[in-house]
Protein backbone atom coordinates (compact mmCIF):
# COMPACT_ATOMS: atom_id res chain seq x y z
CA UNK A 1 -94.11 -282.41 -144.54
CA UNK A 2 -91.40 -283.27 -141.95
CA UNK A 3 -88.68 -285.23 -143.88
CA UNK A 4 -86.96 -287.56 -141.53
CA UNK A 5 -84.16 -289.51 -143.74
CA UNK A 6 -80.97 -290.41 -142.40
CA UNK A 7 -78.09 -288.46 -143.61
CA UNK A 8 -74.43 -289.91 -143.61
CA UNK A 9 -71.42 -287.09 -142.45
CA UNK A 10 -68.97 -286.57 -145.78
CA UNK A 11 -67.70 -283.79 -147.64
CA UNK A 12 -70.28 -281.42 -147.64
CA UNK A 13 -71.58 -282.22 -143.33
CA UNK A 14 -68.59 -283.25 -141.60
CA UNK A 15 -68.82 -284.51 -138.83
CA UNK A 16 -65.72 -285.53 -136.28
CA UNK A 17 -66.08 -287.10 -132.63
CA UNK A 18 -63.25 -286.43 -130.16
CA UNK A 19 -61.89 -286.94 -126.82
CA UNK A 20 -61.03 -283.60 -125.22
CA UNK A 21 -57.95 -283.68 -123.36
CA UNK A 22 -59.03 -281.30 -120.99
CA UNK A 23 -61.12 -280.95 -117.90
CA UNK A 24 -64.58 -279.60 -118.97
CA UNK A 25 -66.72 -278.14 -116.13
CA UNK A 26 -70.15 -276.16 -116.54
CA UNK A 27 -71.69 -274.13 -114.53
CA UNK A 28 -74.82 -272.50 -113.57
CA UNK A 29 -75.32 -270.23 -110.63
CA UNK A 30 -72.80 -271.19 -108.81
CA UNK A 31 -73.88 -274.80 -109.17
CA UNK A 32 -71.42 -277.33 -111.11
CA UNK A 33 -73.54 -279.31 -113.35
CA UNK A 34 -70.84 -281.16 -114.78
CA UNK A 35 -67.10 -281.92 -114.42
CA UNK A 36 -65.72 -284.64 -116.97
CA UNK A 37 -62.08 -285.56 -117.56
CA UNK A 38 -63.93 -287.44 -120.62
CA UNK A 39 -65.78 -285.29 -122.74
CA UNK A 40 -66.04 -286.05 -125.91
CA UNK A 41 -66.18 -282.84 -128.52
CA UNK A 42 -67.86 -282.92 -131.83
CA UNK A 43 -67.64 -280.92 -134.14
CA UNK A 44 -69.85 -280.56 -137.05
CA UNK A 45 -69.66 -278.89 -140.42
CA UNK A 46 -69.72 -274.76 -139.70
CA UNK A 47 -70.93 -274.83 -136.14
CA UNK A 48 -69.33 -274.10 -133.20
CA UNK A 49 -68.21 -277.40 -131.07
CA UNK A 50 -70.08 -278.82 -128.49
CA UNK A 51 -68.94 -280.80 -126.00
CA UNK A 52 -70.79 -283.94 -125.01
CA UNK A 53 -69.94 -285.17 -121.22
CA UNK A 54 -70.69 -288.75 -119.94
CA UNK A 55 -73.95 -288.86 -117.80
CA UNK A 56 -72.25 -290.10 -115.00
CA UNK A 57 -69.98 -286.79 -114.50
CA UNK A 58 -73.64 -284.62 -114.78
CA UNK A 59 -75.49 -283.77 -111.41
CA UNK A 60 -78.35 -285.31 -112.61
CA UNK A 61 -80.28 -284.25 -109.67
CA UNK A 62 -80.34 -280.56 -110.90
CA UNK A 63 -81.98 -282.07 -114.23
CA UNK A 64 -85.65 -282.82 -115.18
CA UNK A 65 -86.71 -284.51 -117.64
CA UNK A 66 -88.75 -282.03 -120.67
CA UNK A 67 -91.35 -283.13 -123.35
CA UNK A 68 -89.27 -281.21 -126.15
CA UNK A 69 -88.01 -283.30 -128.90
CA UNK A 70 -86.06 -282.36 -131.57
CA UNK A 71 -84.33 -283.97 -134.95
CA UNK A 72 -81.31 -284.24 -136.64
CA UNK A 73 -81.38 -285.60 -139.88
CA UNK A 74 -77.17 -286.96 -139.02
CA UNK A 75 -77.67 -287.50 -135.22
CA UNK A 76 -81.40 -288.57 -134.98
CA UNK A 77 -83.66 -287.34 -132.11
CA UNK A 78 -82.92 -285.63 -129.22
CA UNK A 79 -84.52 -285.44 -125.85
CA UNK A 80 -83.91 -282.14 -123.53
CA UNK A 81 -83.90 -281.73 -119.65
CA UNK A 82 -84.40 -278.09 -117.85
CA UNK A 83 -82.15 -277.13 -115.56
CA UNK A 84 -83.25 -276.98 -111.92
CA UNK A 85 -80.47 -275.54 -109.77
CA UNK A 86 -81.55 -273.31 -106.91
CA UNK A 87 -83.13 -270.00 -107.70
CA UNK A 88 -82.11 -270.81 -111.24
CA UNK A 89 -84.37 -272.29 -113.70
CA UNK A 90 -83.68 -272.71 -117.62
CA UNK A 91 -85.87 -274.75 -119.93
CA UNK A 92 -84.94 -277.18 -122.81
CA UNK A 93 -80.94 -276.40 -121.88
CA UNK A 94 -79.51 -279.68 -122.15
CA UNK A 95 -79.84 -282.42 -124.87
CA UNK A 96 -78.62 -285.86 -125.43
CA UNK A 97 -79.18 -288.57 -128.09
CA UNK A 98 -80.38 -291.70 -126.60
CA UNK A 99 -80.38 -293.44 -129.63
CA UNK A 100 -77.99 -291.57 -132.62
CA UNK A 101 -77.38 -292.65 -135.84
CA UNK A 102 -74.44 -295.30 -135.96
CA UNK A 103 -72.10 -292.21 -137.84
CA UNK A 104 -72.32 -290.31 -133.95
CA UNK A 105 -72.47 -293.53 -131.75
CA UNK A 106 -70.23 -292.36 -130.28
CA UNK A 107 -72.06 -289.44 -128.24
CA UNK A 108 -74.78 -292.09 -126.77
CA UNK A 109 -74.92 -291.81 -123.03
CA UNK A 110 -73.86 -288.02 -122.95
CA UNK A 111 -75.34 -284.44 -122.62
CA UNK A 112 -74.74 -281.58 -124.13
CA UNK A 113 -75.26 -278.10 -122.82
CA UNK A 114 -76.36 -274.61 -124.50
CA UNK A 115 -74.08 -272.08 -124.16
CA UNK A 116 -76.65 -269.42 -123.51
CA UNK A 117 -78.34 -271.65 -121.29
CA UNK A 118 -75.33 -271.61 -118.82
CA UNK A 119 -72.97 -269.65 -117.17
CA UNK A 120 -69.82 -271.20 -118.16
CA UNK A 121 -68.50 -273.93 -120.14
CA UNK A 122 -65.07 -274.08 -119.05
CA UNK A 123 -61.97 -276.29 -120.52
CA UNK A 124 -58.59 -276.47 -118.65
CA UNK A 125 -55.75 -279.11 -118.53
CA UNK A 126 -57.22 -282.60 -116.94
């Protein structure tokens, strides 16, 4: 059985929402697929951070659209593109939440970007 409830960020999931100061840029075969001055980094109980970047400073013409779905019981579900940049092709390596729980509002309107998906996430002063 799937279980679907909502959980609330406390104690035992933190969750914190950020702006990051910095430039973020990523890259992908020598293809920038973004470069935000206003990323936004969450960071979420014992995971690493992850930077989510405002659709507007994606190339979203090296994006399509994929039919994988996933679920987060504190951010809710979340849609994935592929990456289509050149000779380089990488499935399910971006994901946003068009719709996340009112705890992450915040993040609506931005992707996120595997690490291991890409070849750099880089951060240096905006």
């Amino acid at each position: 059985m799937n279980d679907r409830r909502m959980r609330v960020p406390g104690p035992d999931h933190p969750i914190t929402i950020a702006p990051n100061p910095n430039r973020v840029v990523v890259t992908l075969g020598g293809h920038t697929l973004a470069d935000s001055t206003r990323a936004l980094t969450l960071s979420e109980a014992s995971y690493a951070p992850v930077h989510y970047i405002p659709r507007d400073d994606v190339d979203i013409t090296l994006l399509e659209p994929s039919a994988h779905a996933t679920y987060c019981p504190y951010k809710g579900d979340a849609s994935y593109f592929s990456i289509r940049a050149g000779a380089q092709s990488v499935d399910n390596a971006v994901w946003c939440y068009e719709a996340p729980y009112e705890a992450v509002a915040a993040i609506k309107g931005h992707l996120a970007f595997y690490r291991k998906h890409v070849d750099a996430i880089g951060e240096r002063p905006a």
